[in-house]
Protein backbone atom coordinates (compact mmCIF):
# COMPACT_ATOMS: atom_id res chain seq x y z
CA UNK A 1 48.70 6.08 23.94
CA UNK A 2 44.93 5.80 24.14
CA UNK A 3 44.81 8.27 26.96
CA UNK A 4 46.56 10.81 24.65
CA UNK A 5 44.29 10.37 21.87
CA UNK A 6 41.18 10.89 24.24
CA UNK A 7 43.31 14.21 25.58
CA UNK A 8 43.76 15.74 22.06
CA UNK A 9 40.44 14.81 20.92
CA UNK A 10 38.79 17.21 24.15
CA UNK A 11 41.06 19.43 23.40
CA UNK A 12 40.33 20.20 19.79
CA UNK A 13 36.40 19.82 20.63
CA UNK A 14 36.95 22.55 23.48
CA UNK A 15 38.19 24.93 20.54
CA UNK A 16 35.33 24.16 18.59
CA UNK A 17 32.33 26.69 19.27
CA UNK A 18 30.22 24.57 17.05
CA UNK A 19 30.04 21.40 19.02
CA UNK A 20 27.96 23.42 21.62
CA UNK A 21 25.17 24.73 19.23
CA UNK A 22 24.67 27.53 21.30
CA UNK A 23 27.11 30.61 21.93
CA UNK A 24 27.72 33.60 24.38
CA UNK A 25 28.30 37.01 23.50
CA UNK A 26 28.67 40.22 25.61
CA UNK A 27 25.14 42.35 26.25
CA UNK A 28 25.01 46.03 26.67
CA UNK A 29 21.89 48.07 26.59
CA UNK A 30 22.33 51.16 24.27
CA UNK A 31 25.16 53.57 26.05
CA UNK A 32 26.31 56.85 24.97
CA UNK A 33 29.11 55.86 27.32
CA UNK A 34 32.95 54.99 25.87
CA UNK A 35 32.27 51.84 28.30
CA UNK A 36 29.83 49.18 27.64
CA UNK A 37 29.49 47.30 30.51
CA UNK A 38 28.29 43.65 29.11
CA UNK A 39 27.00 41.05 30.47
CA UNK A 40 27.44 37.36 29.20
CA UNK A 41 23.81 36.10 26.92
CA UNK A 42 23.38 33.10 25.27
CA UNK A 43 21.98 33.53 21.51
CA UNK A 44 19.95 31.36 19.68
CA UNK A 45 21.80 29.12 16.93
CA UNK A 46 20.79 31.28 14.31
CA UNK A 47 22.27 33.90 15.60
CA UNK A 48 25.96 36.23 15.80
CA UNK A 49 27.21 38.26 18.33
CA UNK A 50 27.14 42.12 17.28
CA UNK A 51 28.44 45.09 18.31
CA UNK A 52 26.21 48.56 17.39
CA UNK A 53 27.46 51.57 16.51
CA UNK A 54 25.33 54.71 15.78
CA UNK A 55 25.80 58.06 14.96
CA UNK A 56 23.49 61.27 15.20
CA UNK A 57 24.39 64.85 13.63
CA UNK A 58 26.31 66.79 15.97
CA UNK A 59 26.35 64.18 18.84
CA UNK A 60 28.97 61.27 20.35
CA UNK A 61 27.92 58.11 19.19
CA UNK A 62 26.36 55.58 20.81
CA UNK A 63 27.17 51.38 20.76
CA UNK A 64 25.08 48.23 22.37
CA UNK A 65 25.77 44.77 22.46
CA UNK A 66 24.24 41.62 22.25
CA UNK A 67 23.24 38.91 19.71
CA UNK A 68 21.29 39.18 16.54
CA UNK A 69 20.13 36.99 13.63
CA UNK A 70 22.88 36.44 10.99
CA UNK A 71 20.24 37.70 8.33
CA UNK A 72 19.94 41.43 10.19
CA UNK A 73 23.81 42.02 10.44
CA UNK A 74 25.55 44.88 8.34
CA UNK A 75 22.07 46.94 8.31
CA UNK A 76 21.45 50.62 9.14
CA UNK A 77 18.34 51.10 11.19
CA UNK A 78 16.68 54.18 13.02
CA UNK A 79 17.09 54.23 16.83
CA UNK A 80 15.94 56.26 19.58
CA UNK A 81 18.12 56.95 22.35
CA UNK A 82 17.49 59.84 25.30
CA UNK A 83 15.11 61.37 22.66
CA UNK A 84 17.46 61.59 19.34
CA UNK A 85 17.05 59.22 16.50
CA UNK A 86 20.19 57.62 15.57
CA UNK A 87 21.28 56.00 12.82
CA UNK A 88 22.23 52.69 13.99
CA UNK A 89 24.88 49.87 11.86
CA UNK A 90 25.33 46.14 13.53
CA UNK A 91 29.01 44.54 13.08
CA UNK A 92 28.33 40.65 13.67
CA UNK A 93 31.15 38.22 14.43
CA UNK A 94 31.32 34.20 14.89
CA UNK A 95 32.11 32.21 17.76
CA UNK A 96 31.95 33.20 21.83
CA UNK A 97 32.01 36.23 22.98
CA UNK A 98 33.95 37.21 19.68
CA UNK A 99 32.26 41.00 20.43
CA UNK A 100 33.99 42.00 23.39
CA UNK A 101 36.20 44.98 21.70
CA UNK A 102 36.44 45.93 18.18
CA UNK A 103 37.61 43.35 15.56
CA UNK A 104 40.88 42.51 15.01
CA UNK A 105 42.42 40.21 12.05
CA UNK A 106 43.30 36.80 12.41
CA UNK A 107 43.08 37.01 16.24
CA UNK A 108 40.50 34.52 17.52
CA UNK A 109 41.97 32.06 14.49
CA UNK A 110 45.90 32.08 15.77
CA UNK A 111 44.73 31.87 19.11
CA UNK A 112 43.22 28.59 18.47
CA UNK A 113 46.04 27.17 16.11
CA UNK A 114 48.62 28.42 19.19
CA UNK A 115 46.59 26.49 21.62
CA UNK A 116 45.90 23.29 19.50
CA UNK A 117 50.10 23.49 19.27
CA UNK A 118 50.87 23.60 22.30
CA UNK A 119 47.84 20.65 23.92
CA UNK A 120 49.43 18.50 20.97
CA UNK A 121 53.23 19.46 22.01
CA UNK A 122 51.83 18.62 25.76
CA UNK A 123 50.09 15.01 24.51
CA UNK A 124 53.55 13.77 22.65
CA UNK A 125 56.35 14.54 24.73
């Protein structure tokens, strides 16, 4: 009985990004590219993962990766990429690498419940 208890305890600290302090999110330099190819970063623990997007008049738009201070997300800043000044907006999300593609609702949260289900349907049977 004791040995589940210990079991169900790792498991829900496992799910918990904010036992660690510190959390990973995907990098990618600015890329006019429909790919970012990202790397794994650790961020500081005032900071979000973020996704860029920015758009310049009559050209594709442009995206980066990485992590940012919670303060700076949602703004629209100038940037300069292959010569063209973009206007830049950061999208910041919570937990690891929660900036891999776009956001979706409720995904990283049922994820989690499913998994604490199913290590507590494991621990009692």
């Amino acid at each position: 009985m004791v040995l589940r208890w210990l079991l169900l305890t790792a498991l829900a600290l496992s799910l918990s990004p904010a036992t660690r302090g510190i959390k990973d999110c995907f990098f990618c330099e600015l890329t006019d590219s429909k790919q970012c190819p990202s790397t794994r970063m650790s961020c500081a623990e005032e900071e979000d993962c973020f996704t860029g997007y920015g758009l310049a008049p009559g050209l594709g738009p442009i995206t980066n990766k990485g992590c940012l201070r919670s303060i700076n997300c949602g703004h629209e800043q100038p940037v300069n990429y292959k010569g063209v000044t973009y206007s830049l907006v950061t999208s910041c999300c919570q937990g690891d690498l929660c900036n891999l593609a776009p956001p979706t609702t409720g995904t990283r949260a049922a994820g989690a419940t499913a998994g604490l289900a199913l290590g507590l349907g494991l621990l009692l049977h």
